[in-house]
N, C-alpha and C. Protein backbone atom coordinates (compact mmCIF):
# COMPACT_ATOMS: atom_id res chain seq x y z
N UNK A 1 194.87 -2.02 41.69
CA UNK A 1 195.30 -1.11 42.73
C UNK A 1 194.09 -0.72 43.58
N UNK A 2 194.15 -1.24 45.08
CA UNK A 2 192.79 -0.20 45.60
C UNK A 2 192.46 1.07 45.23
N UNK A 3 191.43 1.17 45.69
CA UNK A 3 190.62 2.66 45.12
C UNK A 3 191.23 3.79 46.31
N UNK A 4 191.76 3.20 47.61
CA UNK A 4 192.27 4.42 48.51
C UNK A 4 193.87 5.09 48.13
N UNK A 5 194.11 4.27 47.39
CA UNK A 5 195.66 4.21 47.14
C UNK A 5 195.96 5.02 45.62
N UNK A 6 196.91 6.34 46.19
CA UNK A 6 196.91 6.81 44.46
C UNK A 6 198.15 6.68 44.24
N UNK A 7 198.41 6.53 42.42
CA UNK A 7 199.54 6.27 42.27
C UNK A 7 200.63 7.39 42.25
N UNK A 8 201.81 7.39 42.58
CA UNK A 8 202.75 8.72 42.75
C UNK A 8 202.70 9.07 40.98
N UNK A 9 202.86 10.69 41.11
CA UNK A 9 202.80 11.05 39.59
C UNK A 9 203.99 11.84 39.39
N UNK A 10 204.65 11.74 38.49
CA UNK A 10 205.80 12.12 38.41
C UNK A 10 206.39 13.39 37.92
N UNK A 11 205.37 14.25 37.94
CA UNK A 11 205.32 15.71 37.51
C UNK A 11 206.14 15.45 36.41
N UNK A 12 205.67 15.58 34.81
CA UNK A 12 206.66 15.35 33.83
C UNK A 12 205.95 16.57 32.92
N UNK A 13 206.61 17.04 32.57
CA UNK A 13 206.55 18.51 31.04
C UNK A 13 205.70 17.22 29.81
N UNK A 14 204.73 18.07 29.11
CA UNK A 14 204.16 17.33 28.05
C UNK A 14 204.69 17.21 26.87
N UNK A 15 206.08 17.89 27.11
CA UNK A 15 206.67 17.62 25.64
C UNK A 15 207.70 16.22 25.86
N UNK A 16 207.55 15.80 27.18
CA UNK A 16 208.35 14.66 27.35
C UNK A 16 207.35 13.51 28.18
N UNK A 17 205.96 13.67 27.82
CA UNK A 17 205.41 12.48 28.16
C UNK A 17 205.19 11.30 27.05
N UNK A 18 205.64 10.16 27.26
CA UNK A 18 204.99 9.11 26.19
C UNK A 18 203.71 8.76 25.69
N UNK A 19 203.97 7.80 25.07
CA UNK A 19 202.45 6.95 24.76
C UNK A 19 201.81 6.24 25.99
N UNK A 20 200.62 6.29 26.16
CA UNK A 20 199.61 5.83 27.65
C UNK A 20 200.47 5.95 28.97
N UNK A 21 200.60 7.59 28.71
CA UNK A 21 201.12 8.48 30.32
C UNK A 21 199.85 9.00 30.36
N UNK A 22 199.64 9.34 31.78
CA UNK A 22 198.74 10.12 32.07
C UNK A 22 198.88 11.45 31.54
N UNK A 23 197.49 11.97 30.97
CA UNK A 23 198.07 13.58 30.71
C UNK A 23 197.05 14.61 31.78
N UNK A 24 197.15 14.18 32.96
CA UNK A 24 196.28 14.81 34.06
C UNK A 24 197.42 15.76 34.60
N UNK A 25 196.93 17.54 34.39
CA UNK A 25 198.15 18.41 34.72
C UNK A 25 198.03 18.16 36.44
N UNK A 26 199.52 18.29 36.95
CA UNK A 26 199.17 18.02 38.64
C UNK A 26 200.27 19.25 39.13
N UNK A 27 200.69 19.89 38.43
CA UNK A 27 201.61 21.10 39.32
C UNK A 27 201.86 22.39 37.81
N UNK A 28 202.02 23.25 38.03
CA UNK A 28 202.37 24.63 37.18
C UNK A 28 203.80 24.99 37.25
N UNK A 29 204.44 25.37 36.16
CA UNK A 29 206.22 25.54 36.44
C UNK A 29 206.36 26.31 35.30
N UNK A 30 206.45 27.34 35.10
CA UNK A 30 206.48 28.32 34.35
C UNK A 30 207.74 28.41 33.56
N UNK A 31 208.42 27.12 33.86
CA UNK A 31 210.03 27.14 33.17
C UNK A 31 209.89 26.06 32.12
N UNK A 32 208.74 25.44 32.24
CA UNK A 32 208.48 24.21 30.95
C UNK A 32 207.87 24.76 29.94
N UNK A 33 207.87 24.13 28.59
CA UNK A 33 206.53 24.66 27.73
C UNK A 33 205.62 24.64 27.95
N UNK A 34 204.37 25.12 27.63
CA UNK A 34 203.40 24.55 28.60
C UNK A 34 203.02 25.01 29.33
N UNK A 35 203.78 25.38 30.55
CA UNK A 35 203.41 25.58 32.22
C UNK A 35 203.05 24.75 32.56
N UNK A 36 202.58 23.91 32.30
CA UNK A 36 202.03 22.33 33.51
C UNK A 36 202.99 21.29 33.87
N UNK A 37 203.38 20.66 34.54
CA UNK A 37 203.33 19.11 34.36
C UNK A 37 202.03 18.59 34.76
N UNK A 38 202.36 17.04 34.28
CA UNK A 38 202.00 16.67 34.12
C UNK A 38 201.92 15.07 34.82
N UNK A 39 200.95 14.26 35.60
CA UNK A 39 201.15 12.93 36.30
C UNK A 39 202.02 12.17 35.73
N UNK A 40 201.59 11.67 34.43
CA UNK A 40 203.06 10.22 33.68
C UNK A 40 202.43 8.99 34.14
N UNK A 41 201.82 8.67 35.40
CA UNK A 41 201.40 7.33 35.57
C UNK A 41 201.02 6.31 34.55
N UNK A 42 200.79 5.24 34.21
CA UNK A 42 200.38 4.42 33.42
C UNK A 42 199.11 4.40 32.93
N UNK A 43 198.72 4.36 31.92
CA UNK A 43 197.00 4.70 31.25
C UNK A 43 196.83 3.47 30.34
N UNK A 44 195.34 2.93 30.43
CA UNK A 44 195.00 2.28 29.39
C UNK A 44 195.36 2.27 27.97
N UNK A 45 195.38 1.82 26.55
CA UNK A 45 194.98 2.18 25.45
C UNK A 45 193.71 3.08 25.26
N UNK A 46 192.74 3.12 25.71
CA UNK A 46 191.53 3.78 25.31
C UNK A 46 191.24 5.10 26.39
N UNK A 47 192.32 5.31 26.97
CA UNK A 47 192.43 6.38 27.90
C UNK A 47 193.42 7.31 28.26
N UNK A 48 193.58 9.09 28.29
CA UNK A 48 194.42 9.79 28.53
C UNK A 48 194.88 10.18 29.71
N UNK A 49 193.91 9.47 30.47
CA UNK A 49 194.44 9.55 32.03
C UNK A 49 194.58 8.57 32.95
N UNK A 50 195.10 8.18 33.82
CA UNK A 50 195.47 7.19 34.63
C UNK A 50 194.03 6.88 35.11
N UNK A 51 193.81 5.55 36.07
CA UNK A 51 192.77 5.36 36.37
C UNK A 51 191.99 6.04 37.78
N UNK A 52 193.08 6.60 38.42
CA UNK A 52 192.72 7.29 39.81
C UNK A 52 192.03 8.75 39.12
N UNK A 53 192.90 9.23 38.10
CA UNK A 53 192.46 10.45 37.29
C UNK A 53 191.20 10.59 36.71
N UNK A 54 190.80 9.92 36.04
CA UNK A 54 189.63 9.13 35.14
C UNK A 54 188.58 9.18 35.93
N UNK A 55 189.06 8.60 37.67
CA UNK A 55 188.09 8.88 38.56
C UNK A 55 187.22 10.34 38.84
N UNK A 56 188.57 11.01 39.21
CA UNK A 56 188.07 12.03 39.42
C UNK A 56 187.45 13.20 38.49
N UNK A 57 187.81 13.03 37.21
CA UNK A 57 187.22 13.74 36.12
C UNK A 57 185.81 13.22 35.62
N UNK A 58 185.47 11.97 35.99
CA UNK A 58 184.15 11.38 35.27
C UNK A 58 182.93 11.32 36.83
N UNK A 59 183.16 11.80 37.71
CA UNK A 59 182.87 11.85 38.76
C UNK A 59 181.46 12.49 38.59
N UNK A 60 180.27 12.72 39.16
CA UNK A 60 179.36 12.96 39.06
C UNK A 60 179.04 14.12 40.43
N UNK A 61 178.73 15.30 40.49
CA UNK A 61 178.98 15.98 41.31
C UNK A 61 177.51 15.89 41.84
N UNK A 62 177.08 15.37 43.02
CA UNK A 62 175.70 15.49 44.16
C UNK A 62 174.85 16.76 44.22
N UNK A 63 175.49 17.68 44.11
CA UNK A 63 175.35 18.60 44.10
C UNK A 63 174.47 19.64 42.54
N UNK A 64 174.76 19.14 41.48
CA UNK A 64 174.69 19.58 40.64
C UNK A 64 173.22 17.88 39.52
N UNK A 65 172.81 17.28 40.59
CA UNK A 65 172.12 16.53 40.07
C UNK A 65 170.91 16.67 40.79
N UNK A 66 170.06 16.72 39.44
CA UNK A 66 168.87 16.97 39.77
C UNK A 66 167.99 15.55 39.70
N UNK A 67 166.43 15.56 40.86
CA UNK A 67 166.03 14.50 40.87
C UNK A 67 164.80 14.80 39.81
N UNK A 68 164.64 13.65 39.04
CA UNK A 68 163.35 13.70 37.93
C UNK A 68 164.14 14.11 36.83
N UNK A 69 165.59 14.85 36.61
CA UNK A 69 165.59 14.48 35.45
C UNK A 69 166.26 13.25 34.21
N UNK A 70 165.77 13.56 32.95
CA UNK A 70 166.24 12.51 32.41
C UNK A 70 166.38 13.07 30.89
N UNK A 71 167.34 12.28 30.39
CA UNK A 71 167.81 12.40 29.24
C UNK A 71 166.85 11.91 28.26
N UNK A 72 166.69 12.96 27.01
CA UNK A 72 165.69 12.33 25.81
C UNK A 72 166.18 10.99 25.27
N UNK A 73 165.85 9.81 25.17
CA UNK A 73 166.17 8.93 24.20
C UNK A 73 166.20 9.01 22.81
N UNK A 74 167.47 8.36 22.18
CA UNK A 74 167.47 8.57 21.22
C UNK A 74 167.25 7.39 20.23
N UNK A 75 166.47 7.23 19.32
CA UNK A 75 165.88 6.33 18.84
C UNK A 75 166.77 5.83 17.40
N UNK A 76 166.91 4.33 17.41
CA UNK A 76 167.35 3.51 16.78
C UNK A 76 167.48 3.77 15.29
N UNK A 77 168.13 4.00 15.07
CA UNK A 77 168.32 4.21 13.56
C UNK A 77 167.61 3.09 12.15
């Protein structure tokens, strides 16, 4: 799927989402359990959220990155 193109999400309650639905909440409804729905789109095996979702949660914010730093390495067991 291009990267401009998102997939429609089907606002679904989490007590009625399946196996590899997205579980990215996308609207509030205070008449479900819960309160959320929820997208439903299609998800990997090794993932709880769709891939447009995934995007935006693993996203790296510009703003909040600093230059020079770096993570300690962690050494080989």
């Amino acid at each position: 799927m291009p990267a401009n193109i998102r997939p429609i999400s089907r606002d679904v309650p989490l007590i009625q989402l399946g196996v590899y639905q997205c579980r990215y909440p996308v609207s509030e409804d205070r008449s479900v359990p819960g309160g959320h729905r929820f997208c439903a789109a299609p998800t990997s095996a090794d993932r709880v959220y769709c891939d447009h979702h995934h995007s935006i949660v693993t996203a790296v914010d510009p703003r909040r990155a600093r230059p020079g730093l770096q993570l300690p390495h962690r050494r080989a067991a």
